[in-house]
PDB file of N, CA and C in Angstrom:
ATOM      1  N   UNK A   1      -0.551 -54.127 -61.225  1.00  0.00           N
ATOM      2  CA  UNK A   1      -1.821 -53.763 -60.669  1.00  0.00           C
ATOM      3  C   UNK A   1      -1.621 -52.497 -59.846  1.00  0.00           C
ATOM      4  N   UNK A   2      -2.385 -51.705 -60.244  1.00  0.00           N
ATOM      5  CA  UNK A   2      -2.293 -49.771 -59.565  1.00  0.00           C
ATOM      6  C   UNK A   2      -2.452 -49.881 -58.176  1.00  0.00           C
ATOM      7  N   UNK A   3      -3.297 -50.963 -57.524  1.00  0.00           N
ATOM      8  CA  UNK A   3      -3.716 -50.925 -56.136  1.00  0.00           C
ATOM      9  C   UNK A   3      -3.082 -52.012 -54.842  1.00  0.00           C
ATOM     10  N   UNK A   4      -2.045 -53.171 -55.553  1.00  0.00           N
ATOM     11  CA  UNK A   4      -1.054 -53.479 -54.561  1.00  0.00           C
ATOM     12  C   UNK A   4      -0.355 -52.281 -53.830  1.00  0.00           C
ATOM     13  N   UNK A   5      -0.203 -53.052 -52.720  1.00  0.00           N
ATOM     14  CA  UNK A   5       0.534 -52.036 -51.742  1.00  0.00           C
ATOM     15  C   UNK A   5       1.432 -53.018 -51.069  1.00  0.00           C
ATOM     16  N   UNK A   6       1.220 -54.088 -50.755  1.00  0.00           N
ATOM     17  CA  UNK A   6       2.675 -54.960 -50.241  1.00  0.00           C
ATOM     18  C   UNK A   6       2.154 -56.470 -50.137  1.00  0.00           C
ATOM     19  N   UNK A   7       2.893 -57.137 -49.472  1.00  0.00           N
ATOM     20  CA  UNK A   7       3.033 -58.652 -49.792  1.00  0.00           C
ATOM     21  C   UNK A   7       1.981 -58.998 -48.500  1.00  0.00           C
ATOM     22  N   UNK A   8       2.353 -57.922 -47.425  1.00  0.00           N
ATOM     23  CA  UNK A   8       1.452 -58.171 -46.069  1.00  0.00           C
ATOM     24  C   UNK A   8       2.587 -58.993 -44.971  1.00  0.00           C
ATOM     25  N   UNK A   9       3.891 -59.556 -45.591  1.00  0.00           N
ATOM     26  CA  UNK A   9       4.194 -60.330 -44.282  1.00  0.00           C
ATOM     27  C   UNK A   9       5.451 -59.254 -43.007  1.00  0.00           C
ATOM     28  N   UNK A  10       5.387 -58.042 -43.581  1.00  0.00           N
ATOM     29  CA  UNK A  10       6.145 -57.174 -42.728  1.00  0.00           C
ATOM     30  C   UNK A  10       4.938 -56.014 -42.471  1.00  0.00           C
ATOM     31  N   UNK A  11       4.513 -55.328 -41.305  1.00  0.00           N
ATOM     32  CA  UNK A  11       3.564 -54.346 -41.341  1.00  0.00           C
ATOM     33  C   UNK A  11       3.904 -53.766 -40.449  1.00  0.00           C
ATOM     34  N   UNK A  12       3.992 -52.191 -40.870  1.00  0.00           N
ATOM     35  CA  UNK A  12       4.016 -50.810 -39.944  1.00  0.00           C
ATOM     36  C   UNK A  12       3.098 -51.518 -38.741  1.00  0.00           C
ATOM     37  N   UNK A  13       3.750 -51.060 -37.543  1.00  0.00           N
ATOM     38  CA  UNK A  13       2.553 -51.128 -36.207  1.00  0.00           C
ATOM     39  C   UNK A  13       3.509 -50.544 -35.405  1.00  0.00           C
ATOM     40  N   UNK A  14       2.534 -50.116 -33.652  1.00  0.00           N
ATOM     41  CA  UNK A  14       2.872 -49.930 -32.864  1.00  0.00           C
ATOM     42  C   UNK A  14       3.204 -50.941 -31.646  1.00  0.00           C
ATOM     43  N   UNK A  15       4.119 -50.458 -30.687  1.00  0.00           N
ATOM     44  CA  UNK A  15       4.820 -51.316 -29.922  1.00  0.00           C
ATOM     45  C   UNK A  15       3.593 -51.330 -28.893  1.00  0.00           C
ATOM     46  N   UNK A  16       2.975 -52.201 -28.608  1.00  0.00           N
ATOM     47  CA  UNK A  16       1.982 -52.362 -27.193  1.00  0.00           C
ATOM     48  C   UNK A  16       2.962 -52.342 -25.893  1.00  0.00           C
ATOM     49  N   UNK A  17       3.910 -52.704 -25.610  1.00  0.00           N
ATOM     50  CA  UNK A  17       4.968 -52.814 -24.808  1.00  0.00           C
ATOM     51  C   UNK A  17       5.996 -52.594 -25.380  1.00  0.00           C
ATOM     52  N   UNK A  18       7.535 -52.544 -24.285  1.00  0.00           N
ATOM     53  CA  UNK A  18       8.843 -52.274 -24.721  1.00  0.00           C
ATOM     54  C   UNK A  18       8.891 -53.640 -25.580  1.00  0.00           C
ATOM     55  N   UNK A  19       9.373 -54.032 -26.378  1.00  0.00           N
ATOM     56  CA  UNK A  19      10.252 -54.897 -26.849  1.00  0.00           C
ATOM     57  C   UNK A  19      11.494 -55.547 -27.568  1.00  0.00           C
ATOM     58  N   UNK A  20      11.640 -56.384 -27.500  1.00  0.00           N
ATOM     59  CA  UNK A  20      13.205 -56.753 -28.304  1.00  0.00           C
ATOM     60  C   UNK A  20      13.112 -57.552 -29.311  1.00  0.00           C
ATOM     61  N   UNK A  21      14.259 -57.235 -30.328  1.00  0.00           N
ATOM     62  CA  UNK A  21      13.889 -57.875 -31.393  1.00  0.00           C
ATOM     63  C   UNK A  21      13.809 -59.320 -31.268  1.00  0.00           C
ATOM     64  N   UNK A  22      12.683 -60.220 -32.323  1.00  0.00           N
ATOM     65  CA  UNK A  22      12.236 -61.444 -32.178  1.00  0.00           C
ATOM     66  C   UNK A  22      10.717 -61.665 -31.032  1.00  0.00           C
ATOM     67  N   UNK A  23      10.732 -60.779 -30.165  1.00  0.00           N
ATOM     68  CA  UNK A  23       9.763 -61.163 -29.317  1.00  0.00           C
ATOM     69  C   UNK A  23       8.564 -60.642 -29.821  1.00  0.00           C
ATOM     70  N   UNK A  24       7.350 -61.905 -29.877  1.00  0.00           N
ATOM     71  CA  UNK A  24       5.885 -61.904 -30.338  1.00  0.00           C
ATOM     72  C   UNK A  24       5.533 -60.771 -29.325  1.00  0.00           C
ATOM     73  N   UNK A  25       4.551 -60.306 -30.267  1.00  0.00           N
ATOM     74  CA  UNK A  25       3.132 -59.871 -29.760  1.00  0.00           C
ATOM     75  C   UNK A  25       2.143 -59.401 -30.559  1.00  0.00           C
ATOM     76  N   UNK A  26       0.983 -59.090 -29.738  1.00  0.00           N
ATOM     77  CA  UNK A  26      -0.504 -58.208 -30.640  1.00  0.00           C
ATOM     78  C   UNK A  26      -0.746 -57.227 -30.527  1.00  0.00           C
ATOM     79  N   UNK A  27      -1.226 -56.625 -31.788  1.00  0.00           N
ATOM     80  CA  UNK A  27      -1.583 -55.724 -31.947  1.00  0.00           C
ATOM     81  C   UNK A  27      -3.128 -55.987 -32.549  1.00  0.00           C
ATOM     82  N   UNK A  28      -4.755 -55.918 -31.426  1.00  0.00           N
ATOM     83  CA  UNK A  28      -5.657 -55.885 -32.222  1.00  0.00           C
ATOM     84  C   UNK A  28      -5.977 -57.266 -32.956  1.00  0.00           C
ATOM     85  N   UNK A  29      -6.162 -57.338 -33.730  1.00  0.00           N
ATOM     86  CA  UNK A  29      -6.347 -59.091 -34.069  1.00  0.00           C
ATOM     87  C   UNK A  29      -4.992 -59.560 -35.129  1.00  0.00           C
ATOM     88  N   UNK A  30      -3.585 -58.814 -34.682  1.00  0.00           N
ATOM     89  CA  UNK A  30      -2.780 -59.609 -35.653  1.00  0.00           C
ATOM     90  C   UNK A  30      -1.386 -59.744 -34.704  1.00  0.00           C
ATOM     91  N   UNK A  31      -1.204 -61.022 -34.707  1.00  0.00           N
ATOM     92  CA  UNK A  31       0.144 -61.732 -34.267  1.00  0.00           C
ATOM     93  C   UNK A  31       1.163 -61.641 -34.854  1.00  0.00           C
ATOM     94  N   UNK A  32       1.927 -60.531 -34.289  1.00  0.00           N
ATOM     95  CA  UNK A  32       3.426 -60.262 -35.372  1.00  0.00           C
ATOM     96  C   UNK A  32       4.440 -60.545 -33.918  1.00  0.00           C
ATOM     97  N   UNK A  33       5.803 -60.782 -34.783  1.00  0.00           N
ATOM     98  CA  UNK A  33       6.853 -61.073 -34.331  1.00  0.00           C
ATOM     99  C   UNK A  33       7.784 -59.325 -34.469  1.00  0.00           C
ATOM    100  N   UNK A  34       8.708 -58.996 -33.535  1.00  0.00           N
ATOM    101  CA  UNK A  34       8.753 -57.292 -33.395  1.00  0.00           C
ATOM    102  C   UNK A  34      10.793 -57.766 -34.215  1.00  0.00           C
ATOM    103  N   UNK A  35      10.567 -57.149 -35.336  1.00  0.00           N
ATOM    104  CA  UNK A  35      11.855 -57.101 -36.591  1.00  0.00           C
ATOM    105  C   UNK A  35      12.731 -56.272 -35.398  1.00  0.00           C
ATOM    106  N   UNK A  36      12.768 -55.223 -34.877  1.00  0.00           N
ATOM    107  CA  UNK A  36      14.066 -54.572 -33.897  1.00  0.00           C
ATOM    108  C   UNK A  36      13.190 -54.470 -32.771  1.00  0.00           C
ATOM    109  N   UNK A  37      14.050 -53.917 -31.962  1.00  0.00           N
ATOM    110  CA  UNK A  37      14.143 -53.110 -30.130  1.00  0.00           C
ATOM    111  C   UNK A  37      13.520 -52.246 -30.218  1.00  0.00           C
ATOM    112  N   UNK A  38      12.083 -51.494 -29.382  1.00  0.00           N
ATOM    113  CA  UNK A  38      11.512 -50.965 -29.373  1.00  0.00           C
ATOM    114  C   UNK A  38      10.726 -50.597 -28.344  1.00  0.00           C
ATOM    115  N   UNK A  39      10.332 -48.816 -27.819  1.00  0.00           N
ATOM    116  CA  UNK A  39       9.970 -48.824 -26.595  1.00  0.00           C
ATOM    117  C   UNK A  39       8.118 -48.969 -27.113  1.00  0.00           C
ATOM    118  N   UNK A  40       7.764 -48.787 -25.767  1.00  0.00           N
ATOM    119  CA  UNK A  40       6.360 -49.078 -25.583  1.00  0.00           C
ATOM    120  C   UNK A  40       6.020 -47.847 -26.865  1.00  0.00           C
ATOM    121  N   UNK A  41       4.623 -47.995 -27.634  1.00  0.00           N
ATOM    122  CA  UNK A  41       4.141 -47.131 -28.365  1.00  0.00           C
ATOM    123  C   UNK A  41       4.984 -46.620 -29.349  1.00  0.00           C
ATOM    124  N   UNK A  42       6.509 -46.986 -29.912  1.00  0.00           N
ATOM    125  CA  UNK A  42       7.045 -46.255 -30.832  1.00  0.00           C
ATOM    126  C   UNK A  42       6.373 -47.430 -31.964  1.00  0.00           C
ATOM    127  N   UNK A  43       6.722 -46.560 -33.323  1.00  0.00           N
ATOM    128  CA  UNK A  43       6.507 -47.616 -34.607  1.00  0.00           C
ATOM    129  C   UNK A  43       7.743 -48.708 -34.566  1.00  0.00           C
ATOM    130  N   UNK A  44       7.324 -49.773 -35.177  1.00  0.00           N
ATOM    131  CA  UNK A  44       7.943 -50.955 -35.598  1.00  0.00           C
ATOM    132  C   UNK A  44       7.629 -52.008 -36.619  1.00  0.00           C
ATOM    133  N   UNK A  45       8.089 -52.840 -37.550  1.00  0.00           N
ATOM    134  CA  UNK A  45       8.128 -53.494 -38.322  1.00  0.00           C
ATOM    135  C   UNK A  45       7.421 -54.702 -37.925  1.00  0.00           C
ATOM    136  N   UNK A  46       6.944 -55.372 -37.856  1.00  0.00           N
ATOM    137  CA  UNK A  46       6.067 -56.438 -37.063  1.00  0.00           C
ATOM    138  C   UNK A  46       6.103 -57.448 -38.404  1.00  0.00           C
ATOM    139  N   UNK A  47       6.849 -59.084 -38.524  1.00  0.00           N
ATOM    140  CA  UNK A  47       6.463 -60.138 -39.116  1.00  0.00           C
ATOM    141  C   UNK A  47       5.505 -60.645 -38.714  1.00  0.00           C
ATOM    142  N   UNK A  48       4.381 -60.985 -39.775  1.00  0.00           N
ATOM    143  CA  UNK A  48       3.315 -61.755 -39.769  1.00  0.00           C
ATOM    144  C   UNK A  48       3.599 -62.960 -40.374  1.00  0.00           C
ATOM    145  N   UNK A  49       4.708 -63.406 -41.447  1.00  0.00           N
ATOM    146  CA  UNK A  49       4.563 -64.319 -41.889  1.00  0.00           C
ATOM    147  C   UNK A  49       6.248 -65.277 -41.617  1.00  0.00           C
ATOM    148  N   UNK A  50       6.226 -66.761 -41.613  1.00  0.00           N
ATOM    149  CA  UNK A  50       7.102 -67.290 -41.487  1.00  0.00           C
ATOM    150  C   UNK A  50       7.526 -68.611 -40.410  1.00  0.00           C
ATOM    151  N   UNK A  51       8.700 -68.745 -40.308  1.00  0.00           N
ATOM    152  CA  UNK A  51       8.970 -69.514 -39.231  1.00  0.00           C
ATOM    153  C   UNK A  51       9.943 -69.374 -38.016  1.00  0.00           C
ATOM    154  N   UNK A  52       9.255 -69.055 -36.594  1.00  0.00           N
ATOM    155  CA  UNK A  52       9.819 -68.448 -35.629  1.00  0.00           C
ATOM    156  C   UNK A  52       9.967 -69.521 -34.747  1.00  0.00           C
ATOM    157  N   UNK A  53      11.102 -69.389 -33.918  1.00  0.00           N
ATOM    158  CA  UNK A  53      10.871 -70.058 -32.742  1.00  0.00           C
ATOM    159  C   UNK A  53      11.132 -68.889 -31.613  1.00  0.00           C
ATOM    160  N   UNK A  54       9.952 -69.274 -30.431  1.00  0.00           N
ATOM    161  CA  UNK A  54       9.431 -68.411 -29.916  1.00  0.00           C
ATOM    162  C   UNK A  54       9.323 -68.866 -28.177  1.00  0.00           C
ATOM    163  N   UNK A  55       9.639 -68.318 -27.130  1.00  0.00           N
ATOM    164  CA  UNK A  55       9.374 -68.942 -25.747  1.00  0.00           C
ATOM    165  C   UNK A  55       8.237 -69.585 -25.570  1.00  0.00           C
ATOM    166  N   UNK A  56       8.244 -70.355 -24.948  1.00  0.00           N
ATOM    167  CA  UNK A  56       7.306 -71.333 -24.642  1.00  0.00           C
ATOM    168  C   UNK A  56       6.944 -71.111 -23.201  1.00  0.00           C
ATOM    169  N   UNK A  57       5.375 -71.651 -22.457  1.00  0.00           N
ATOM    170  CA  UNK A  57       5.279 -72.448 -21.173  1.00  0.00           C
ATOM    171  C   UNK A  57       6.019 -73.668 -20.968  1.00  0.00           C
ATOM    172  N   UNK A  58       7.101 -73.501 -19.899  1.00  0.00           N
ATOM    173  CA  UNK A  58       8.143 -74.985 -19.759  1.00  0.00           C
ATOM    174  C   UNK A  58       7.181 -76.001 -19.641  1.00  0.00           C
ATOM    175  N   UNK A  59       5.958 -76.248 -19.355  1.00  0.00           N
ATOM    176  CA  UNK A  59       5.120 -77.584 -19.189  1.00  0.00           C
ATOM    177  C   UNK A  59       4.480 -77.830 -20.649  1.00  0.00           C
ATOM    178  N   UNK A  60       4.884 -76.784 -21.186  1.00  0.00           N
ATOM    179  CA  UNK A  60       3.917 -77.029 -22.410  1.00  0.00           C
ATOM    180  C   UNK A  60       4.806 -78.537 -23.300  1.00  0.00           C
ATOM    181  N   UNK A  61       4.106 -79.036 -24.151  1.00  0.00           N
ATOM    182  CA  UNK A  61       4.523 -80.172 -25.116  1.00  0.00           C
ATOM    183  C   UNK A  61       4.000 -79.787 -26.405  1.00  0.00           C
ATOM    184  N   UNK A  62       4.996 -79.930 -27.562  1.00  0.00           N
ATOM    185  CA  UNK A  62       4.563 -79.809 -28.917  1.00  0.00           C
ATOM    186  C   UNK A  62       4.783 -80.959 -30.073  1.00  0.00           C
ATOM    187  N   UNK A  63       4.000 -81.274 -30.749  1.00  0.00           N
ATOM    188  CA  UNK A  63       4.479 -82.482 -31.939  1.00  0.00           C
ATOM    189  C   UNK A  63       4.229 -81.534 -33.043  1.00  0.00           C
ATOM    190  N   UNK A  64       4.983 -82.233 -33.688  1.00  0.00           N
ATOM    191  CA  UNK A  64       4.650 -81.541 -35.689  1.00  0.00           C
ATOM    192  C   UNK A  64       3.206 -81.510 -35.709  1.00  0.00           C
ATOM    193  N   UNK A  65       2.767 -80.209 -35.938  1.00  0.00           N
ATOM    194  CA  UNK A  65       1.352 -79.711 -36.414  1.00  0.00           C
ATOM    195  C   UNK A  65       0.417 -79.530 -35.534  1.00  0.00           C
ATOM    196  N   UNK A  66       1.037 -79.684 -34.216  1.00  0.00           N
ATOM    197  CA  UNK A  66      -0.201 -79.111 -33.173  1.00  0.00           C
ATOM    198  C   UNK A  66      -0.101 -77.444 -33.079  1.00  0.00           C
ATOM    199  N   UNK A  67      -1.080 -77.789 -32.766  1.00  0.00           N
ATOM    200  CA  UNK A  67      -1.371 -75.419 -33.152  1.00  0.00           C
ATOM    201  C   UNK A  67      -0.868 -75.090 -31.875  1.00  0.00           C
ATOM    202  N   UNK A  68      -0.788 -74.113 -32.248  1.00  0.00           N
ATOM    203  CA  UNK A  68       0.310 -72.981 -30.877  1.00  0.00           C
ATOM    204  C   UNK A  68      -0.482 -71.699 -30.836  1.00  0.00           C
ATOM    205  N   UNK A  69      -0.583 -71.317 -29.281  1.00  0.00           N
ATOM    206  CA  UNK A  69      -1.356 -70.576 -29.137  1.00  0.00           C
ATOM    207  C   UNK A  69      -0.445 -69.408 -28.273  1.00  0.00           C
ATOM    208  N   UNK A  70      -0.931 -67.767 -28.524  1.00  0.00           N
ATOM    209  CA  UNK A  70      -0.052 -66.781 -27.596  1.00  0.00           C
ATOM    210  C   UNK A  70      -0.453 -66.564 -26.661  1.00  0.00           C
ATOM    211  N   UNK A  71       0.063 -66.439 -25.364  1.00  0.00           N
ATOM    212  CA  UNK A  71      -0.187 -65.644 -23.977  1.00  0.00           C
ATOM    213  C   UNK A  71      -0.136 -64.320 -23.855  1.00  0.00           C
ATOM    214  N   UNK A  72      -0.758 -63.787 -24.182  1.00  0.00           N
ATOM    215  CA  UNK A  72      -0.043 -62.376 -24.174  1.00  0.00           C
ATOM    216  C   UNK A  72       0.037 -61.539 -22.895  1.00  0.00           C
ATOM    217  N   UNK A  73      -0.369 -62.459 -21.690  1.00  0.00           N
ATOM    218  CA  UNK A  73      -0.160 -61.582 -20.214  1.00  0.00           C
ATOM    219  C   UNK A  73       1.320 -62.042 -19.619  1.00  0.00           C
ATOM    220  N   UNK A  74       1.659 -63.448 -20.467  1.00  0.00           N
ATOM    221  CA  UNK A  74       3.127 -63.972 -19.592  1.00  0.00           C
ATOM    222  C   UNK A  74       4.042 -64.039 -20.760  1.00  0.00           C
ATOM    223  N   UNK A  75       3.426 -63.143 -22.230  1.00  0.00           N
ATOM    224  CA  UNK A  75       4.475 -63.298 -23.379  1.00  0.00           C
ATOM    225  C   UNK A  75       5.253 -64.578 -24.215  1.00  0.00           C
ATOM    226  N   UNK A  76       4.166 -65.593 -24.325  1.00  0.00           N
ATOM    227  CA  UNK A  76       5.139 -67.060 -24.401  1.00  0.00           C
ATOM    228  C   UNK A  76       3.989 -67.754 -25.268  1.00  0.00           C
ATOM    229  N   UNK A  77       4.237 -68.872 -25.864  1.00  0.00           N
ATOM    230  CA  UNK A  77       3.758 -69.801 -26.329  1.00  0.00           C
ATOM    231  C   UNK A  77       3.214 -70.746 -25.629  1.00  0.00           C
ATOM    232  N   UNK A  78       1.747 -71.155 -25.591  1.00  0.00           N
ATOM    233  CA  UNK A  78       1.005 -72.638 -24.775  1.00  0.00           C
ATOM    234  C   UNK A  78       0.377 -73.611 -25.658  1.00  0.00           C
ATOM    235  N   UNK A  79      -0.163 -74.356 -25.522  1.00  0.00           N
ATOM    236  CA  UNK A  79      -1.303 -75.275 -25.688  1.00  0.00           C
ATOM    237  C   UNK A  79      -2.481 -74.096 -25.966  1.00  0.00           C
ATOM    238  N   UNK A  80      -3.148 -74.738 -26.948  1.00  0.00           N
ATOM    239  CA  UNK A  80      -4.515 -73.802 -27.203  1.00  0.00           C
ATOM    240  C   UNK A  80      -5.237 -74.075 -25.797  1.00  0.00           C
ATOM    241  N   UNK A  81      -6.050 -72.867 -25.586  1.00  0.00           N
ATOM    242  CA  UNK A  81      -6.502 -72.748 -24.141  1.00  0.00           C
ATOM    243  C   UNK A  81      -7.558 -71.686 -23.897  1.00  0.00           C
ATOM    244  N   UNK A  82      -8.458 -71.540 -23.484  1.00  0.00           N
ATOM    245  CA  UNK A  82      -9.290 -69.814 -23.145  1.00  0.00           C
ATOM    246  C   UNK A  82      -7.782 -68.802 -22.947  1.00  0.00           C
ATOM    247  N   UNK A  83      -8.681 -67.531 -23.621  1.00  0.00           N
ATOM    248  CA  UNK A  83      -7.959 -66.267 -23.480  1.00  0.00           C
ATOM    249  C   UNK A  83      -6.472 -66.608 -23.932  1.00  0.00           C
ATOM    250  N   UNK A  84      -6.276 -67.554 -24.565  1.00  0.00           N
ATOM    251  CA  UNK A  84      -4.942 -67.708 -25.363  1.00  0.00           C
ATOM    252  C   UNK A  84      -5.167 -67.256 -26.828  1.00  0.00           C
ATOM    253  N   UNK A  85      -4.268 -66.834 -27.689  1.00  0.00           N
ATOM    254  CA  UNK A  85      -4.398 -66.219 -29.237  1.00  0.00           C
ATOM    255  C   UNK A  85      -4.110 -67.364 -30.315  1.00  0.00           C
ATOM    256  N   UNK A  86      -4.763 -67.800 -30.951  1.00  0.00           N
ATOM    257  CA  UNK A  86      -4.313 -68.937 -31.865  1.00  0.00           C
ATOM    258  C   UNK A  86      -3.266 -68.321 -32.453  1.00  0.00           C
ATOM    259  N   UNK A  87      -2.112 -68.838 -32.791  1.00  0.00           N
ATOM    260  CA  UNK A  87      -0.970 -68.016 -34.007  1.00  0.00           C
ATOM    261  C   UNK A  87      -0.218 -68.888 -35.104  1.00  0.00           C
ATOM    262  N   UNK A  88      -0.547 -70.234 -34.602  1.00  0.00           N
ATOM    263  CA  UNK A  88       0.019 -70.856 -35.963  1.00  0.00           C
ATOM    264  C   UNK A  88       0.370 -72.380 -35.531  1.00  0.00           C
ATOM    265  N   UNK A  89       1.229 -72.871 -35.906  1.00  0.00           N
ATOM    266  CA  UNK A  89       1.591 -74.678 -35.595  1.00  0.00           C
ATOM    267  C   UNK A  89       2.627 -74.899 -35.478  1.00  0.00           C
ATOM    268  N   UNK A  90       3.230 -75.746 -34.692  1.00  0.00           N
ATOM    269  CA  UNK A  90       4.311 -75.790 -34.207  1.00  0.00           C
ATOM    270  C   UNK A  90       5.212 -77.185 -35.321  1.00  0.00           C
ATOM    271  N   UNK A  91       6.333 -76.814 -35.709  1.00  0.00           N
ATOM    272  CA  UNK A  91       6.797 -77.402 -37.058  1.00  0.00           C
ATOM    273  C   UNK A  91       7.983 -77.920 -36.618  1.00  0.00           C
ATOM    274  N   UNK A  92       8.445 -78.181 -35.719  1.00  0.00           N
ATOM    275  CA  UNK A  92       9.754 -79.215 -34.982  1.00  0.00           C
ATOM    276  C   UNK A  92       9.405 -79.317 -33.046  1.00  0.00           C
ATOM    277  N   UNK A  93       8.964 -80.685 -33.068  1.00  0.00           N
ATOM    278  CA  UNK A  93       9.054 -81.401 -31.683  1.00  0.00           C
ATOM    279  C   UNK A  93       9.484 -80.346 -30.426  1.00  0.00           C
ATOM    280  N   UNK A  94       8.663 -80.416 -29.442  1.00  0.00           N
ATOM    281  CA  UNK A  94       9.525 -78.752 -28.469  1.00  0.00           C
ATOM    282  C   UNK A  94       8.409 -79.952 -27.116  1.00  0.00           C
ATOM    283  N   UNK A  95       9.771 -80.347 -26.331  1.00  0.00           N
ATOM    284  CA  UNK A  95       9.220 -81.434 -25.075  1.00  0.00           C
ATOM    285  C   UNK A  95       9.591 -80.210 -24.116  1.00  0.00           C
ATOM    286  N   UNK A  96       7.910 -80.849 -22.839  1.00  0.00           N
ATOM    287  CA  UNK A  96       8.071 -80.578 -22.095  1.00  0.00           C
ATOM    288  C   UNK A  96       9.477 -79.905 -21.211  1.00  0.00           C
ATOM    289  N   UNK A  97       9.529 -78.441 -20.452  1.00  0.00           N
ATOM    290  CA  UNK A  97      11.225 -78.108 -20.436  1.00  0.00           C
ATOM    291  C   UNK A  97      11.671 -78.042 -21.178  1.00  0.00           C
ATOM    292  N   UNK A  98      11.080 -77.713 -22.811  1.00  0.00           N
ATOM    293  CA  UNK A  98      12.246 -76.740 -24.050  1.00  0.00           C
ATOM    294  C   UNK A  98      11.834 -75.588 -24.068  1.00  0.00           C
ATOM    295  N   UNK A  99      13.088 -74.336 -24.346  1.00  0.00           N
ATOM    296  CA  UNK A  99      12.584 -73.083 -23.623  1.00  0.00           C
ATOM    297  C   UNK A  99      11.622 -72.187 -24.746  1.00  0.00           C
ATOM    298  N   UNK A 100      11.505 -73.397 -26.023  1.00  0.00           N
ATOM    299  CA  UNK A 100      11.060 -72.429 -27.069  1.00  0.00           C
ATOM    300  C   UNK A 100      10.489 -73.403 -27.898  1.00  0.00           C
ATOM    301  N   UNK A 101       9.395 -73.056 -28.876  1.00  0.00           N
ATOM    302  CA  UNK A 101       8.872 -73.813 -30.080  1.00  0.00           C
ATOM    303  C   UNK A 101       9.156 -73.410 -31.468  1.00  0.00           C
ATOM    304  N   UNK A 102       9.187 -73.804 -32.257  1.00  0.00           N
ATOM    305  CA  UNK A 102       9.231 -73.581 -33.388  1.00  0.00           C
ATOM    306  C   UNK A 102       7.922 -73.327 -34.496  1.00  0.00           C
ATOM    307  N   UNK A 103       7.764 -72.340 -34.182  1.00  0.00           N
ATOM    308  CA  UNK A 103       6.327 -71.852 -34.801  1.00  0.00           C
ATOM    309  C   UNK A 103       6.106 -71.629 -36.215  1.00  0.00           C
ATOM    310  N   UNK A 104       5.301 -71.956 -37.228  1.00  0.00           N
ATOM    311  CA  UNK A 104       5.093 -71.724 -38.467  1.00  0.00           C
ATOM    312  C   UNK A 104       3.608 -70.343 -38.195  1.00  0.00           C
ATOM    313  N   UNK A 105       3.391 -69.180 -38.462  1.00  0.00           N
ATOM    314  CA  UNK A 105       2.702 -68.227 -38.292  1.00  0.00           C
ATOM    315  C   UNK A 105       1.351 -68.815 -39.244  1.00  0.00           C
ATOM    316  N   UNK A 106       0.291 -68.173 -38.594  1.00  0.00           N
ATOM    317  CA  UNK A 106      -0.550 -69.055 -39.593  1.00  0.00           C
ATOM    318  C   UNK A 106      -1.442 -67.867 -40.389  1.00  0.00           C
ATOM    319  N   UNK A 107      -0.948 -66.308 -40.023  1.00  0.00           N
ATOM    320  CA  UNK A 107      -0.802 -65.700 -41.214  1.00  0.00           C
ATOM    321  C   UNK A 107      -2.473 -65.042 -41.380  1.00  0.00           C
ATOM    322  N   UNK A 108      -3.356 -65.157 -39.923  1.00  0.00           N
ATOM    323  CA  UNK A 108      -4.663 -65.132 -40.470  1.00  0.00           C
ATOM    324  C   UNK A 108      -4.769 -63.975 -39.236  1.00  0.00           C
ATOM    325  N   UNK A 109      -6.075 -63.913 -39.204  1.00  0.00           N
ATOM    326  CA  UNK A 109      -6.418 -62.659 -38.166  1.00  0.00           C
ATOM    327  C   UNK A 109      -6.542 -63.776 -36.616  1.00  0.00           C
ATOM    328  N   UNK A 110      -5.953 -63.312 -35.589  1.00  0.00           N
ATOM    329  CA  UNK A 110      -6.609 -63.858 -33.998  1.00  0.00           C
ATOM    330  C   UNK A 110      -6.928 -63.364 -33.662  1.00  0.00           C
ATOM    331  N   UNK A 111      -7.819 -63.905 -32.321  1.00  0.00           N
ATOM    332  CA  UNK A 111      -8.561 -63.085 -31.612  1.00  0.00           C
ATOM    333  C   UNK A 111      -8.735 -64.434 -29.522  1.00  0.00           C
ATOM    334  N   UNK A 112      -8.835 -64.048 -28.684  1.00  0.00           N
ATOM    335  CA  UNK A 112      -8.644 -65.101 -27.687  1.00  0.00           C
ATOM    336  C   UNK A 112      -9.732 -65.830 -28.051  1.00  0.00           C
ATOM    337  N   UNK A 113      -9.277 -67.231 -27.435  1.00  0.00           N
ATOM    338  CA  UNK A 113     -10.221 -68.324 -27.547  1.00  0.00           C
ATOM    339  C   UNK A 113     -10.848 -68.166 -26.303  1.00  0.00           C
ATOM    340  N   UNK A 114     -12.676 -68.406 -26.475  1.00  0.00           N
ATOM    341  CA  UNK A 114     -13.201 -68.698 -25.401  1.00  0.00           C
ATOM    342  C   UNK A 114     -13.242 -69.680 -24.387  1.00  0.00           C
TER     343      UNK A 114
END
């Protein structure tokens, strides 16, 4: 087909902040994970698709298939919540005081919950 252009789960973007490789963030309505180290505003490789495990809120609690939502003012994973980013479901158990979840990306556009 003449008009593919890619699969969609790696995408050119810019760095909103410094970051390091593995650490989430947004760009606009899409939740990528940052492929290398990168300062604020340079280009970077951004995963949209897959399975990450990602920092968490230490109070937060996760079971197989509860949705996971982004913070993007404290950089971490919560409980769906206002002004949190839906990003996908959490796919291995992450108790209260685990420093990270295991996120399945859910690959769609976000935007904060009201």
């Amino acid at each position: 087909m003449r008009n593919f252009v890619s699969e969609g789960c790696h995408l050119d973007l810019t760095a909103p902040r410094a970051l390091a490789s593995g650490e989430g963030f947004v760009v606009g309505s899409i939740f990528a994970v940052a492929s290398t180290t990168t300062a604020t505003g340079a280009a970077l490789v951004g995963c949209t698709e897959g399975v990450f495990d990602l920092p968490k809120k230490s109070a937060a609690a996760f079971a197989v298939g509860d949705r996971v939502s982004w913070d993007d003012t404290n950089h971490r994973c919560d409980a769906p919540g206002s002004g949190l980013y839906p990003i996908g479901v959490a796919v291995a158990p992450a108790g209260a005081g685990a420093p990270t979840v295991r996120v399945k990306l859910a690959e769609v556009p976000t935007a904060p919950a009201a």
